[in-house]
C-alpha atoms as a PDB file:
ATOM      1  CA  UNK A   1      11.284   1.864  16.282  1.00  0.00           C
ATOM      2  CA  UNK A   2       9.669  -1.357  17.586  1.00  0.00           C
ATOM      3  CA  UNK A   3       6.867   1.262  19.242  1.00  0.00           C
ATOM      4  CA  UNK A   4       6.480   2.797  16.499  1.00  0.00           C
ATOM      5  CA  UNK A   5       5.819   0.121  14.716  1.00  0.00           C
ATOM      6  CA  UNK A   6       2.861  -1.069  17.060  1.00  0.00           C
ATOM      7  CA  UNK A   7       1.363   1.790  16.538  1.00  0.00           C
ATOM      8  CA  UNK A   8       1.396   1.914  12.773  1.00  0.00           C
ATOM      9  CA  UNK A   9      -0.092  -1.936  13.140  1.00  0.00           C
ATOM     10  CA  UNK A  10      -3.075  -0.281  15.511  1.00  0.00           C
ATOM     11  CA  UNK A  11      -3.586   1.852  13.166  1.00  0.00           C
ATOM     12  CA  UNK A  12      -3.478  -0.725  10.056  1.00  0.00           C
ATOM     13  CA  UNK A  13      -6.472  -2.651  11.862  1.00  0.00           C
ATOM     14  CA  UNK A  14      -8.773  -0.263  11.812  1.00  0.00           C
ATOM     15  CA  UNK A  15      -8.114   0.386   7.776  1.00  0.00           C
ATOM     16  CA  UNK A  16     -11.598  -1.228   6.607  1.00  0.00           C
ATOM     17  CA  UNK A  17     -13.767   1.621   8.303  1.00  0.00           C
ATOM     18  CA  UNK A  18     -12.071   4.607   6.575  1.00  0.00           C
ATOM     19  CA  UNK A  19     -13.744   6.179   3.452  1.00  0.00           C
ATOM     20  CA  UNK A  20     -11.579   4.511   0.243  1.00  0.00           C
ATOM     21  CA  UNK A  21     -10.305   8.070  -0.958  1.00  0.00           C
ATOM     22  CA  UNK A  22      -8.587   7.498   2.460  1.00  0.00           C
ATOM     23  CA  UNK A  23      -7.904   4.498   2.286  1.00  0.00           C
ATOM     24  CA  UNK A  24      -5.937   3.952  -1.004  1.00  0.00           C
ATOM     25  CA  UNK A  25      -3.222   6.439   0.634  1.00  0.00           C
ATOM     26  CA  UNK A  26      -3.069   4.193   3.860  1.00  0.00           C
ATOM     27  CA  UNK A  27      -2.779   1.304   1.831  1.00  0.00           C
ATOM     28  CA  UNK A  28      -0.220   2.564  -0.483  1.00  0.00           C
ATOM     29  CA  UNK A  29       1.910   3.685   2.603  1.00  0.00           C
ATOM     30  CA  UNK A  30       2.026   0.702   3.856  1.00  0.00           C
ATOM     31  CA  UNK A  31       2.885  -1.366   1.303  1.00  0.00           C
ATOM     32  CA  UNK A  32       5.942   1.075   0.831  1.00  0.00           C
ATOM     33  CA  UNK A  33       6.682   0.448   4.619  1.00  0.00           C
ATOM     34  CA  UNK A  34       6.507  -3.371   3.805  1.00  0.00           C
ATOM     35  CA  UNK A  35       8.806  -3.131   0.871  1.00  0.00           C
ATOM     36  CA  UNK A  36      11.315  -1.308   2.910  1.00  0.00           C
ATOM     37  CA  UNK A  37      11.102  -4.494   5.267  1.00  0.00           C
ATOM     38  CA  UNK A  38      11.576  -6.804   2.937  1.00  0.00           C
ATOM     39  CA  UNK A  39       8.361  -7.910   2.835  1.00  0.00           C
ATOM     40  CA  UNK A  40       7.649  -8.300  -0.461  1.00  0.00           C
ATOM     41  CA  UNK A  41       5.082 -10.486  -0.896  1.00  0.00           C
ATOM     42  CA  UNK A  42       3.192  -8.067   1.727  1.00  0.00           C
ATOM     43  CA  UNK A  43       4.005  -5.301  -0.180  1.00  0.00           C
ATOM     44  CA  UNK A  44       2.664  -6.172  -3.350  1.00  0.00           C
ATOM     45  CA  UNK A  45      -0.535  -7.223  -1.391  1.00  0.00           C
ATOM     46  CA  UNK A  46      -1.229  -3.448  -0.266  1.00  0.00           C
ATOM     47  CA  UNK A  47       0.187  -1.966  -3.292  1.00  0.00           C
ATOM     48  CA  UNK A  48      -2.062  -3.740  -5.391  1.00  0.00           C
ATOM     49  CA  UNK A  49      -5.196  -3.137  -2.704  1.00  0.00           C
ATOM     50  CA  UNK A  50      -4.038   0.598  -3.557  1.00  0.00           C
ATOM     51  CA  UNK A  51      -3.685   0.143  -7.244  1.00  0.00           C
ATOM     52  CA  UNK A  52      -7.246  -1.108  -7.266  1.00  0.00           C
ATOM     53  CA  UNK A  53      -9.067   1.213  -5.288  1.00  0.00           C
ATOM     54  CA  UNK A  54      -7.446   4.518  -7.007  1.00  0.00           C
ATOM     55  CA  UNK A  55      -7.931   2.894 -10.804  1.00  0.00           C
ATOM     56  CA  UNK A  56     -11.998   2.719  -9.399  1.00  0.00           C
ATOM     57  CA  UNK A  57     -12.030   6.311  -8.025  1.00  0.00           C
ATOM     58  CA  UNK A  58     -10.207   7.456 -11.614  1.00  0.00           C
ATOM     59  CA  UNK A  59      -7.057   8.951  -9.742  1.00  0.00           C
ATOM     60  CA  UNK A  60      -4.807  10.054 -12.469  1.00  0.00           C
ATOM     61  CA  UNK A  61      -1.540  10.383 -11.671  1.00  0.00           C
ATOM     62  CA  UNK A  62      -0.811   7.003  -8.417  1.00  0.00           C
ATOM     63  CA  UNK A  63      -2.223   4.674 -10.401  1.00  0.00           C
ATOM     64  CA  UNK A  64       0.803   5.088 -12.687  1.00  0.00           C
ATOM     65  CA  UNK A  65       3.224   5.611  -9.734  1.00  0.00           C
ATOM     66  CA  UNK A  66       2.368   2.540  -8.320  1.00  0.00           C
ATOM     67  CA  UNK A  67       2.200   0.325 -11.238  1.00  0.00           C
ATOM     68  CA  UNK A  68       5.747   1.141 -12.013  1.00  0.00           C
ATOM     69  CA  UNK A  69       6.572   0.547  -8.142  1.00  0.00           C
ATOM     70  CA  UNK A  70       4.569  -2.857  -8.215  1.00  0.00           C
ATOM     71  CA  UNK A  71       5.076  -4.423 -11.443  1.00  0.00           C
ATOM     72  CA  UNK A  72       9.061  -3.295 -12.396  1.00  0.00           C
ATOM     73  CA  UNK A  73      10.444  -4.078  -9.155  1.00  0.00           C
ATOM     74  CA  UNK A  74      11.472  -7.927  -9.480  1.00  0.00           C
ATOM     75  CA  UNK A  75      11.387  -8.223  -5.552  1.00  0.00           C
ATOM     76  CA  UNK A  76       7.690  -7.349  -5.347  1.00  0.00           C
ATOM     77  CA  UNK A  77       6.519  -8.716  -8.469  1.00  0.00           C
ATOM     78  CA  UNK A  78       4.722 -11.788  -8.357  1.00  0.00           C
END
C-alpha cells in the first residue's frame, strides 16, 4: 500500500500541467482518497479545487455530487 501510495503522490505533483477537464477528475479523486484517510481538512481542499474547476467548465451532474460530498459531511466541512 505504502508504494502505492508514492506513486499516487508522484503523480499528484505533476497535477498543475494537465488540461483542467483533466484535472477536476484528479482532483476530485484525490480528495476522496484523503477523506478515506482521515484527512479531512485535505480533503475538502481538493474537493473544493474540484468543485471549482467543474462549476467553471459548466459540468452538470459532479458539481452536485461533490457539493453533497463536501458540504453534508460534518468531518470535511469546514
Amino acid at each position: 500500500m505504502q508504494e502505492a501510495k508514492a506513486y499516487f503522490d508522484k503523480a499528484m505533483e505533476r497535477l498543475d500541467t494537465m488540461p483542467e477537464n483533466e484535472l477536476a477528475p484528479a482532483y476530485l479523486g484525490y480528495g476522496r482518497y484523503q477523506k478515506m484517510q482521515g484527512n479531512f481538512e485535505k480533503a475538502r481542499e481538493y474537493l473544493t479545487r474540484a468543485l471549482d474547476i467543474l462549476e467553471r467548465l459548466g459540468t452538470l451532474i459532479e458539481p452536485e455530487k461533490i457539493k453533497k460530498e463536501c458540504f453534508y459531511d460534518e468531518r470535511i466541512k469546514g
